[in-house]
C-alpha atoms as a PDB file:
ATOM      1  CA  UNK A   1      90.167  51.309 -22.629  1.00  0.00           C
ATOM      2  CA  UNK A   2      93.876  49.522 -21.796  1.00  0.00           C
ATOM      3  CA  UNK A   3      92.114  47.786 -18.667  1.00  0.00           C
ATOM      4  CA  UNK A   4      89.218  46.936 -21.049  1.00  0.00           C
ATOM      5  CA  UNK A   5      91.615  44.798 -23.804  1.00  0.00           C
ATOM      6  CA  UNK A   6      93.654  43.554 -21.297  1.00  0.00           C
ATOM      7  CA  UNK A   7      90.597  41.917 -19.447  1.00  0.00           C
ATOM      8  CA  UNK A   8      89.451  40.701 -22.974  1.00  0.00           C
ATOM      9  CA  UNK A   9      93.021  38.883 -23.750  1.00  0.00           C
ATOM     10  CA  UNK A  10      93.058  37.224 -20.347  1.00  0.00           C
ATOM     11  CA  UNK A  11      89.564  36.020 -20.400  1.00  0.00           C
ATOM     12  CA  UNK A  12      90.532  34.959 -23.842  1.00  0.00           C
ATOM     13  CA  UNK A  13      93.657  33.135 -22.558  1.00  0.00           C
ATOM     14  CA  UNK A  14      91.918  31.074 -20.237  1.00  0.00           C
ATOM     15  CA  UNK A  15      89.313  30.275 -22.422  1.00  0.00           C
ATOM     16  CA  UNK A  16      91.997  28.690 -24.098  1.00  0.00           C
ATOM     17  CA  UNK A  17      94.244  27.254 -21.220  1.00  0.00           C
ATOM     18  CA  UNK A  18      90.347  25.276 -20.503  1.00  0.00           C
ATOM     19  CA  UNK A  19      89.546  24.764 -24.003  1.00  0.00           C
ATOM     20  CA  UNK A  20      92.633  22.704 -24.138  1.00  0.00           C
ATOM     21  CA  UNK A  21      93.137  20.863 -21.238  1.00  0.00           C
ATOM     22  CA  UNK A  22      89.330  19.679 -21.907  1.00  0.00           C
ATOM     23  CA  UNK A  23      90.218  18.330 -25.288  1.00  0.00           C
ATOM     24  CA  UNK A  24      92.913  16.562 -23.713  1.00  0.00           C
ATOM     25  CA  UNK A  25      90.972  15.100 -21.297  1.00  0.00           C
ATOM     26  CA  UNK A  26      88.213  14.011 -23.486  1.00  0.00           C
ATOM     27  CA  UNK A  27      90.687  12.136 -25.763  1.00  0.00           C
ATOM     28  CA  UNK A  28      92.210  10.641 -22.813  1.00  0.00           C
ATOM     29  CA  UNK A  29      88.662   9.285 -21.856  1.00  0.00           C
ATOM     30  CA  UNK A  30      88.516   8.438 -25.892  1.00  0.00           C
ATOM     31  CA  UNK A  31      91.904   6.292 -25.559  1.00  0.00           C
ATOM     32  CA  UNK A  32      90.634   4.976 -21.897  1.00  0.00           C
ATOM     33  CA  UNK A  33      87.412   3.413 -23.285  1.00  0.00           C
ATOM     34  CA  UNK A  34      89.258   2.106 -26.564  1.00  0.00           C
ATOM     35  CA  UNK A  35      92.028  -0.169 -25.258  1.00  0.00           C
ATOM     36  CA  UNK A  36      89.480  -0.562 -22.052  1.00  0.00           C
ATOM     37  CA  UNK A  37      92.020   0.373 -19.591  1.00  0.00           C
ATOM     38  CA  UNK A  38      90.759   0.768 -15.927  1.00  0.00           C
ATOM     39  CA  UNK A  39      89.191   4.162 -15.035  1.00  0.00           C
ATOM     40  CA  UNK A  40      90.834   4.360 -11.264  1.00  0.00           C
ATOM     41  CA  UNK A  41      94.262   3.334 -11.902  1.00  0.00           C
ATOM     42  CA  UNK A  42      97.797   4.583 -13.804  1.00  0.00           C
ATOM     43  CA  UNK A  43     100.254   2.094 -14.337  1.00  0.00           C
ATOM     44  CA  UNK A  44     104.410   2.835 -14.344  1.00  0.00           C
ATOM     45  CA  UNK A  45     105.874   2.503 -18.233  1.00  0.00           C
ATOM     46  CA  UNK A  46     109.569   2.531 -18.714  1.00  0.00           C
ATOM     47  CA  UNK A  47     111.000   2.455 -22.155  1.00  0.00           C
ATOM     48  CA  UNK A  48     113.885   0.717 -24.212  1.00  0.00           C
ATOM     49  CA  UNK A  49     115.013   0.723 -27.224  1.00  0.00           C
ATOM     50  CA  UNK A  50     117.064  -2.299 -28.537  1.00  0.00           C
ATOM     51  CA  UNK A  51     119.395  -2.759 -31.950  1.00  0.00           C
ATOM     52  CA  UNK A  52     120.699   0.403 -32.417  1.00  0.00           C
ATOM     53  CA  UNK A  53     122.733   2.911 -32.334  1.00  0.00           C
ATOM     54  CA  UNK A  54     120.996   3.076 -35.534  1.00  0.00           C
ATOM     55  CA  UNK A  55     120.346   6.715 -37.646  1.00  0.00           C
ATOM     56  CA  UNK A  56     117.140   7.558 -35.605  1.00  0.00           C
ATOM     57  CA  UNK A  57     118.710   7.720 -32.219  1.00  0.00           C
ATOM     58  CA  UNK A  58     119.072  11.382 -32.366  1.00  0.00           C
ATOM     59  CA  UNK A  59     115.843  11.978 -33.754  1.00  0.00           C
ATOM     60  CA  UNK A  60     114.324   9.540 -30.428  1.00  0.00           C
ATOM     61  CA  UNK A  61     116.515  11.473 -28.539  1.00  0.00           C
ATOM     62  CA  UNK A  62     114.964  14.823 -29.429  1.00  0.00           C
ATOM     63  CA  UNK A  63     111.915  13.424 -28.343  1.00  0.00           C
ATOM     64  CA  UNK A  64     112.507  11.922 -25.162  1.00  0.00           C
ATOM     65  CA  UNK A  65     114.569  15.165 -23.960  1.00  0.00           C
ATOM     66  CA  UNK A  66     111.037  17.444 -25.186  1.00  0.00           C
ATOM     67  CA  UNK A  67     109.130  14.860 -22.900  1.00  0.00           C
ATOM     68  CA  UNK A  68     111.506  14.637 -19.983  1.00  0.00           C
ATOM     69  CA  UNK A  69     111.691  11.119 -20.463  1.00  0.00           C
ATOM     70  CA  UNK A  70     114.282   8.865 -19.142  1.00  0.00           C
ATOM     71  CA  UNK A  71     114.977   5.559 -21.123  1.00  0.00           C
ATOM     72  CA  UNK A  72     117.758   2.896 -21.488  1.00  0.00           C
ATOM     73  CA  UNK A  73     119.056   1.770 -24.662  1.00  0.00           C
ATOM     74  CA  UNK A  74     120.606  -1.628 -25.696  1.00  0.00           C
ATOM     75  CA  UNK A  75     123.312  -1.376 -27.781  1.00  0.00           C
ATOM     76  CA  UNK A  76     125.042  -3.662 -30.200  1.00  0.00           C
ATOM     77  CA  UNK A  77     128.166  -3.465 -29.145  1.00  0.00           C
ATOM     78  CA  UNK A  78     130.050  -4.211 -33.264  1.00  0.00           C
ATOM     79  CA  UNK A  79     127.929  -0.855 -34.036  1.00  0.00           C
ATOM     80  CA  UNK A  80     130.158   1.302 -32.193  1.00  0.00           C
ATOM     81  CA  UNK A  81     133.429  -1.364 -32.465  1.00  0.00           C
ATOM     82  CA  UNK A  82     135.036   1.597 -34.855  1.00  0.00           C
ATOM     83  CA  UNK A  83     138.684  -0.362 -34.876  1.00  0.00           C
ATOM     84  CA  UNK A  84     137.965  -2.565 -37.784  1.00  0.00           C
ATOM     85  CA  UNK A  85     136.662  -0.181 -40.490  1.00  0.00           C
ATOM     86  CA  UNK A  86     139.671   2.100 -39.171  1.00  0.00           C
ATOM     87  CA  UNK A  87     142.003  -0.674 -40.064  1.00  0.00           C
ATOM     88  CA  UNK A  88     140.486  -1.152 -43.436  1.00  0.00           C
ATOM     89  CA  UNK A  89     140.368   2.275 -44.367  1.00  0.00           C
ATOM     90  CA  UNK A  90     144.029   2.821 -43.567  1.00  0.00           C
ATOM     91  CA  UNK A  91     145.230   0.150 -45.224  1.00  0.00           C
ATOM     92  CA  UNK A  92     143.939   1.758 -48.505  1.00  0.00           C
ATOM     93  CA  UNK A  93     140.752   0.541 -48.155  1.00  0.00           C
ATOM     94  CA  UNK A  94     137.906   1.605 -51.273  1.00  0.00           C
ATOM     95  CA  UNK A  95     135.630   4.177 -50.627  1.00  0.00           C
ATOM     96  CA  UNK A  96     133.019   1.950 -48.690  1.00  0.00           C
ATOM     97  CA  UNK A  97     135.561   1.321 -45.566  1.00  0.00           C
ATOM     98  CA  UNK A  98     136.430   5.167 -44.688  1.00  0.00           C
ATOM     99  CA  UNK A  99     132.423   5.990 -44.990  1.00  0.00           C
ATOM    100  CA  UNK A 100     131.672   3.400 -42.755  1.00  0.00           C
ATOM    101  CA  UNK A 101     134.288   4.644 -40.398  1.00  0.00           C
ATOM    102  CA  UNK A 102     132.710   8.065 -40.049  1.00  0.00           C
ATOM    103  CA  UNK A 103     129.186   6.250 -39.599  1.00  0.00           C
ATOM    104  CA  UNK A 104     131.027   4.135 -36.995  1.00  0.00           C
ATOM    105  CA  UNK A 105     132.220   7.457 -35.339  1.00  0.00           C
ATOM    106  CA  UNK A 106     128.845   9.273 -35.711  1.00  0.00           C
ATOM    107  CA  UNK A 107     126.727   6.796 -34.051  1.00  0.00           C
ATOM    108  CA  UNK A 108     129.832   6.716 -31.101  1.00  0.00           C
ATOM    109  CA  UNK A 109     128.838  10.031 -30.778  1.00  0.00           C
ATOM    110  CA  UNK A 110     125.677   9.485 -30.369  1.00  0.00           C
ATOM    111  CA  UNK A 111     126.383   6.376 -27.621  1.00  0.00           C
ATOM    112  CA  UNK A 112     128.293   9.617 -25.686  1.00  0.00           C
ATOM    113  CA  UNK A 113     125.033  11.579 -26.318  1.00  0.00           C
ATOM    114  CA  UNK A 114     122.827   9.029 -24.812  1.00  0.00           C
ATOM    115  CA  UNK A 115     125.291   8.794 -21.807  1.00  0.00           C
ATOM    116  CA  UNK A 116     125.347  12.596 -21.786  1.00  0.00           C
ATOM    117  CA  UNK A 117     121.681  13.265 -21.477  1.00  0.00           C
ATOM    118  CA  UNK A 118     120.813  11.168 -18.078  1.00  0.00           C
ATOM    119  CA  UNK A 119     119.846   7.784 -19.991  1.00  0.00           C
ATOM    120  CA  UNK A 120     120.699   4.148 -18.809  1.00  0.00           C
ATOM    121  CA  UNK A 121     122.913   2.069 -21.555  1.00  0.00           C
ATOM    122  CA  UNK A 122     122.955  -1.504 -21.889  1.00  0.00           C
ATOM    123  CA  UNK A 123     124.774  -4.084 -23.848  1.00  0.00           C
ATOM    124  CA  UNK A 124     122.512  -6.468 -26.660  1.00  0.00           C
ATOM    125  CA  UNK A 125     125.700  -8.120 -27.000  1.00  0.00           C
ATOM    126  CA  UNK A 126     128.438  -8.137 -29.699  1.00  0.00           C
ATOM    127  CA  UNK A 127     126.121  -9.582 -32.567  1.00  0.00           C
ATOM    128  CA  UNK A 128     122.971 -10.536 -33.109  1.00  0.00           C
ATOM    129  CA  UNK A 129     122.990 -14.065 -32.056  1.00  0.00           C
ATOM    130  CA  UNK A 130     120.637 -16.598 -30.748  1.00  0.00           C
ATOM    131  CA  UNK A 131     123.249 -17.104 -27.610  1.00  0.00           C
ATOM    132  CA  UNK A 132     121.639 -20.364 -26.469  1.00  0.00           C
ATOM    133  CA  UNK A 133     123.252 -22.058 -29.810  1.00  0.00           C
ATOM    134  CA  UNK A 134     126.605 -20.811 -29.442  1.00  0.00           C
ATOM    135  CA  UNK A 135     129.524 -22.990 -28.166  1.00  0.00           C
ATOM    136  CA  UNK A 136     130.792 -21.739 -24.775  1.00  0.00           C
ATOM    137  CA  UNK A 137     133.402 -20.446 -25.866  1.00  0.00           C
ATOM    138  CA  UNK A 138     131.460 -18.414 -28.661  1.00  0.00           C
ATOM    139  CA  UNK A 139     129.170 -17.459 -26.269  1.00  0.00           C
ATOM    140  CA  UNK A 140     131.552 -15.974 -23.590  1.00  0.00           C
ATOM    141  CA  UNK A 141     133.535 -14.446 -26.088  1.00  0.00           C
ATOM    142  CA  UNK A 142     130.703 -12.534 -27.586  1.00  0.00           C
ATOM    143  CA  UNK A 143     129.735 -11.483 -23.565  1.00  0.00           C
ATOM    144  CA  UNK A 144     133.453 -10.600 -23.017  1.00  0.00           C
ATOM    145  CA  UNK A 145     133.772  -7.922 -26.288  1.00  0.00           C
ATOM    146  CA  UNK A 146     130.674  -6.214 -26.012  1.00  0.00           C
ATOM    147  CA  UNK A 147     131.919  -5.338 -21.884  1.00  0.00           C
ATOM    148  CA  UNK A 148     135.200  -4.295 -23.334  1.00  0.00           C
ATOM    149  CA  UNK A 149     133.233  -2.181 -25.912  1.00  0.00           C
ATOM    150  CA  UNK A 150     130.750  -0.580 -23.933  1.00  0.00           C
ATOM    151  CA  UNK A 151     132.264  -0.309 -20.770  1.00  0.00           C
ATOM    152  CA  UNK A 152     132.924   3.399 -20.851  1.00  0.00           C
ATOM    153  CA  UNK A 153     129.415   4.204 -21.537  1.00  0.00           C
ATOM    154  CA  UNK A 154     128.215   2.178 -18.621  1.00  0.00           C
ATOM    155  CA  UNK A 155     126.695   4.283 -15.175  1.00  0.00           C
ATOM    156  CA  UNK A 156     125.426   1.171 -13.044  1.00  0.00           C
ATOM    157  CA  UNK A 157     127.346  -2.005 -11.607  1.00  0.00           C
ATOM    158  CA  UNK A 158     126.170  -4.483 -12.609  1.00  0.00           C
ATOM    159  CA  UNK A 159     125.694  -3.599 -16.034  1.00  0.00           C
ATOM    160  CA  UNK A 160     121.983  -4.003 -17.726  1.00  0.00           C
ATOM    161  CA  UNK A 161     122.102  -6.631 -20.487  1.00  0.00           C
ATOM    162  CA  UNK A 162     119.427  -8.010 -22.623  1.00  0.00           C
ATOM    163  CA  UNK A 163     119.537 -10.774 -25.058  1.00  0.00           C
ATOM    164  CA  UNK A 164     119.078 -10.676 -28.435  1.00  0.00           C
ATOM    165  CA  UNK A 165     115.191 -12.633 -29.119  1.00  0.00           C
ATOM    166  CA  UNK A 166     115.130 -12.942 -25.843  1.00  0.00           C
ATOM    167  CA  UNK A 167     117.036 -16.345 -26.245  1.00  0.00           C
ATOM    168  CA  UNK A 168     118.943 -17.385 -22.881  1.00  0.00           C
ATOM    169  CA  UNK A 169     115.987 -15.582 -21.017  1.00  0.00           C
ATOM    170  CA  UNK A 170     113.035 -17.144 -22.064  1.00  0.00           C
ATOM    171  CA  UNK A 171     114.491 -20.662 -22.394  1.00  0.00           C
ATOM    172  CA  UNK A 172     117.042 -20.199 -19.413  1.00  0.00           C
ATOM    173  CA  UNK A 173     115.222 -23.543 -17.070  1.00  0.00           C
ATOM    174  CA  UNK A 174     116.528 -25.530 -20.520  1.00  0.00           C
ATOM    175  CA  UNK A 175     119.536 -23.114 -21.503  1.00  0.00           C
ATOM    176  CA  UNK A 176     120.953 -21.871 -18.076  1.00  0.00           C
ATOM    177  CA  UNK A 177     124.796 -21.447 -19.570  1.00  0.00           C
ATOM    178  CA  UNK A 178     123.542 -18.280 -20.940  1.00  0.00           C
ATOM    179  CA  UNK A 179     122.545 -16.258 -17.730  1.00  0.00           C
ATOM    180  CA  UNK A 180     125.120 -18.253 -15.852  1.00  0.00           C
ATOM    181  CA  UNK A 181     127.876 -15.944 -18.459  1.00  0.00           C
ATOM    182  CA  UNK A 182     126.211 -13.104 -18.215  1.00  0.00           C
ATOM    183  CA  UNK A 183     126.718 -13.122 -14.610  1.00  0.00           C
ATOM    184  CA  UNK A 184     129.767 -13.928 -14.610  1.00  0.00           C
ATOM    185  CA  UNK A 185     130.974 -10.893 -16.372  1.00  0.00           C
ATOM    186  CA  UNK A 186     129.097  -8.300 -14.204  1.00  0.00           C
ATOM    187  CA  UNK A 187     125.590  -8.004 -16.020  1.00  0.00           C
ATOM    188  CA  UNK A 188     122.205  -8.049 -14.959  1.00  0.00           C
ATOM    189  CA  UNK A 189     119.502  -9.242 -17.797  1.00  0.00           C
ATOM    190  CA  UNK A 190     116.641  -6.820 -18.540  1.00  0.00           C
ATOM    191  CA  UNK A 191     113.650  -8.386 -20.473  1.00  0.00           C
ATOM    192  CA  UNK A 192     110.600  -6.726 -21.026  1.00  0.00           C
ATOM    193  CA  UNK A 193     106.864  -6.656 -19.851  1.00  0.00           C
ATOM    194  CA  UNK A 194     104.967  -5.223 -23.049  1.00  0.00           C
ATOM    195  CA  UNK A 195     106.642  -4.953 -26.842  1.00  0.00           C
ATOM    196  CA  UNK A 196     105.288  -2.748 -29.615  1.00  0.00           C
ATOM    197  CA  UNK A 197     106.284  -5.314 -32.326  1.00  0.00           C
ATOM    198  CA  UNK A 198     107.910  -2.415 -34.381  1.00  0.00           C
ATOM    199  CA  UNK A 199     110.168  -4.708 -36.019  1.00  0.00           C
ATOM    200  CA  UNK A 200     107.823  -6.379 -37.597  1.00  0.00           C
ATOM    201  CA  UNK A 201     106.806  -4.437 -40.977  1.00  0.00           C
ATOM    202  CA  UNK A 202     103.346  -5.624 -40.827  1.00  0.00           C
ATOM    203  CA  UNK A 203     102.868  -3.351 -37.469  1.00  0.00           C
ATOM    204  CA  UNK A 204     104.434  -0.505 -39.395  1.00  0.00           C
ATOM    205  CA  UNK A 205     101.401   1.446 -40.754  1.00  0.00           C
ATOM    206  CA  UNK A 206      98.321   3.246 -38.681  1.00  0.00           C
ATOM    207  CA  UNK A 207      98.623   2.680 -34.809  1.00  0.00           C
ATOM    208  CA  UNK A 208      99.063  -0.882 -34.664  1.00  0.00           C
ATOM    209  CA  UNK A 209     102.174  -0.214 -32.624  1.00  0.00           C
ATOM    210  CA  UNK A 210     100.917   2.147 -30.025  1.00  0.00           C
ATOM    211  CA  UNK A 211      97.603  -0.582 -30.153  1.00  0.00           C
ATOM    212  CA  UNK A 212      99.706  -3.424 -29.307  1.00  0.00           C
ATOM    213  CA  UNK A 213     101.630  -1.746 -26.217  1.00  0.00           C
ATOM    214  CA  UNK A 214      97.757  -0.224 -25.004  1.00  0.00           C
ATOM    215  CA  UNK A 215      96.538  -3.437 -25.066  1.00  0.00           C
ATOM    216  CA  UNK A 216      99.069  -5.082 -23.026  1.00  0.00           C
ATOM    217  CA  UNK A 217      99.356  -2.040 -20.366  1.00  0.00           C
ATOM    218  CA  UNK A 218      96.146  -1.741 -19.695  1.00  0.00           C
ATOM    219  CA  UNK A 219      95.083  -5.341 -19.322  1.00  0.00           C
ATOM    220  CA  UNK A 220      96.909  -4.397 -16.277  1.00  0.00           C
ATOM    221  CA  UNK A 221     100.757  -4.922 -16.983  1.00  0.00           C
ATOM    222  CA  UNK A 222     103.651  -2.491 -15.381  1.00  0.00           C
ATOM    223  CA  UNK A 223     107.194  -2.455 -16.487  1.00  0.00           C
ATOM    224  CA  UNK A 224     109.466  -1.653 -19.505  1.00  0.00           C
ATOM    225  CA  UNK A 225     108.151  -1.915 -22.890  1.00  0.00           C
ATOM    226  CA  UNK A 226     110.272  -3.000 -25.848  1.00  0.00           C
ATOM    227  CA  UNK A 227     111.076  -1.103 -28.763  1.00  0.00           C
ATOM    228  CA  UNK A 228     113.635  -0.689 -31.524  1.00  0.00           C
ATOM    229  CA  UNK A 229     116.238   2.308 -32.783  1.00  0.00           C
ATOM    230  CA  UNK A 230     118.032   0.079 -34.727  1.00  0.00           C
ATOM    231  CA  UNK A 231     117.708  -2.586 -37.284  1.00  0.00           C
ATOM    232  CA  UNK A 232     120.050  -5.369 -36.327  1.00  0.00           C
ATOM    233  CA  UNK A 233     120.607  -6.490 -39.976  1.00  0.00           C
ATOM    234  CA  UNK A 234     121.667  -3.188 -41.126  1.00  0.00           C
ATOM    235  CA  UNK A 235     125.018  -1.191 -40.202  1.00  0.00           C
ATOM    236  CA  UNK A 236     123.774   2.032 -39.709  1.00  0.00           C
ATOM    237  CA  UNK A 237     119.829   2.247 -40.291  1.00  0.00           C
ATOM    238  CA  UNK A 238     117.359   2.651 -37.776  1.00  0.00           C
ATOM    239  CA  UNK A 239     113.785   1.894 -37.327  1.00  0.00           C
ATOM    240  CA  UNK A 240     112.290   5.079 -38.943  1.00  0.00           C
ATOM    241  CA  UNK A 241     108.336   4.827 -38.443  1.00  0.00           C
ATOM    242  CA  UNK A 242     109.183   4.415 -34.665  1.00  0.00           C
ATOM    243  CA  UNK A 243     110.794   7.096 -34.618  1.00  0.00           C
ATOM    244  CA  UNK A 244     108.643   8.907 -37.100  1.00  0.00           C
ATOM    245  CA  UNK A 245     105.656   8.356 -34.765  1.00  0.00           C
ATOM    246  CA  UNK A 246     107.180   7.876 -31.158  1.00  0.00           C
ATOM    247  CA  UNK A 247     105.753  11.730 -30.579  1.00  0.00           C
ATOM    248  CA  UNK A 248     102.639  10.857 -31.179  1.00  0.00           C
ATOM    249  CA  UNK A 249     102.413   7.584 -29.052  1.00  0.00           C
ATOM    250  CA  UNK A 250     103.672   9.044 -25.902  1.00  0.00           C
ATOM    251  CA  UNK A 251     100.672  11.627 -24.965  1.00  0.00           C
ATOM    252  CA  UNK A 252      98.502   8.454 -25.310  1.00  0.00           C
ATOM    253  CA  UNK A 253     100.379   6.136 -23.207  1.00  0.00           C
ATOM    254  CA  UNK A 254     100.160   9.160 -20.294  1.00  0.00           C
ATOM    255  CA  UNK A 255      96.874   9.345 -20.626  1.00  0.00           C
ATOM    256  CA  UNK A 256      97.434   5.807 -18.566  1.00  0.00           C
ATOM    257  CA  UNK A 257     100.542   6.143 -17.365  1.00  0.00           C
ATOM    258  CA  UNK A 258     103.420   7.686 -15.820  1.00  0.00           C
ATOM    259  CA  UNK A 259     106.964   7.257 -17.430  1.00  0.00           C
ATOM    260  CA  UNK A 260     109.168   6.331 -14.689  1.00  0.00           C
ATOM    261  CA  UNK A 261     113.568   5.396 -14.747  1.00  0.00           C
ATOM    262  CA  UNK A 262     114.404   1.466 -14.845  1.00  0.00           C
ATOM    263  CA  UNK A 263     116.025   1.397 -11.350  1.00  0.00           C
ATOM    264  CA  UNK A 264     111.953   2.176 -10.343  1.00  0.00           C
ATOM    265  CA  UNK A 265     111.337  -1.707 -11.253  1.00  0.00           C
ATOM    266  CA  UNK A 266     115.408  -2.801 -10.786  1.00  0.00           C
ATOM    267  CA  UNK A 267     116.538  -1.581  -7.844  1.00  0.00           C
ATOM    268  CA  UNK A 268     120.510  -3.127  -8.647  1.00  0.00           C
ATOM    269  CA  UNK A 269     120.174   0.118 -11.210  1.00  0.00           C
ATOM    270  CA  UNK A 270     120.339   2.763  -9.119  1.00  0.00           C
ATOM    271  CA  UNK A 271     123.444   4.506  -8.973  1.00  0.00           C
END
């Protein structure tokens, strides 16, 4: 009778185990046929996640240690620059100055957790500025404190940098000061192949994020795709339907492809 049930429950088991990996596949056929992504071929995805460290990190974090994912994140460099609200709250600052302080030291804490858990760190500069309007002295001043800031957290030489808007990147033929400083002070610029447009609120509802990176991915692009943990304009905020729905978009995006480190595209990375 034992040897009976127990033949049941494992018959039953891999029912299951099949029942499963069939659904799987047949929504991975479902996603391959919607964003008509070629039926021989997986592409290499790396992530990043720019503007933070912003409330969501650990939340993203979660995720991408569940998924054995390995991503880099750009930080802004006066969101972990804890000095000045510790100034302000010693000096008998009001209530707002000592609160910020201990948001300044949680999301530190989470820069040491990012460091901690095997991901790449990169500097979005000091503030978010359109660097090709600075004056040069702006400009390598705002290079020069983010280094000083982040430098701990840093695990490659040179350093992975990307611009805020992209501005000194996509305009550098017109604009080459900006590159030109970032070299000079040990970085190497990151841009990005495919974005998700999650800053913008009108992609925020449904799957028009997860749509827009498809799309670009499988009309045959590799490479790092650009999203956000942070909200640029806001101290401590992050960007919460990203990181509401990032769980969901990653079992579609390996239905096409395979997540893979930055140093696989930037070889300078590898430590």
């Amino acid at each position: 009778m034992f040897l009976f049930f127990f033949r049941l429950i494992t018959v039953f088991l891999l029912s299951s185990v099949f029942l499963i990996s069939s659904t799987f596949a047949q929504d991975c056929h479902y996603y391959r046929t919607k964003y008509n992504c070629p039926t021989n071929k997986r592409f290499k995805l790396h992530l990043s996640f720019d503007d933070g460290v912003g409330s969501v990190t650990p939340q993203i974090l979660d995720i991408l240690k569940r998924e054995h994912i390995s991503a880099t994140f750009f930080i802004l460099s006066n969101k972990v620059d804890c000095q000045p609200y510790r100034q302000q709250c010693k000096k008998g600052g009001n209530q707002s100055s000592c609160e910020s302080l201990k948001l300044c030291q949680q999301r530190r804490q989470t820069l040491k957790r990012i460091k901690r858990e095997g991901h790449l760190i990169g500097s979005h500069s000091h503030q978010h500025y359109h660097h090709s309007k600075l004056s040069p002295a702006k400009l390598q001043a705002t290079i020069r404190r983010s280094k000083q800031i982040l430098q701990p957290f840093f695990t490659t030489n040179p350093a992975p940098f990307r611009l805020p808007y992209g501005d000194g990147w996509f305009n550098q033929k017109e604009q080459p000061q900006v590159m030109k400083a970032l070299k000079q002070y040990g970085f190497i610029h990151i841009g990005w192949e495919m974005s998700g447009f999650d800053w913008n609120e009108k992609n925020q509802h449904g799957t028009k994020i997860l749509d827009n990176v498809m799309k670009q991915m499988c009309s045959g692009r590799n490479g790092t795709v650009l999203l956000h943990d942070g909200v640029f304009e806001n101290e401590h905020e992050g960007r919460l339907f990203t990181a509401k729905h990032l769980a969901e978009w990653i079992p579609v995006m390996r239905c096409v492809a395979d997540f893979v480190p930055l140093s696989y595209f930037k070889k300078e990375l590898r430590n």
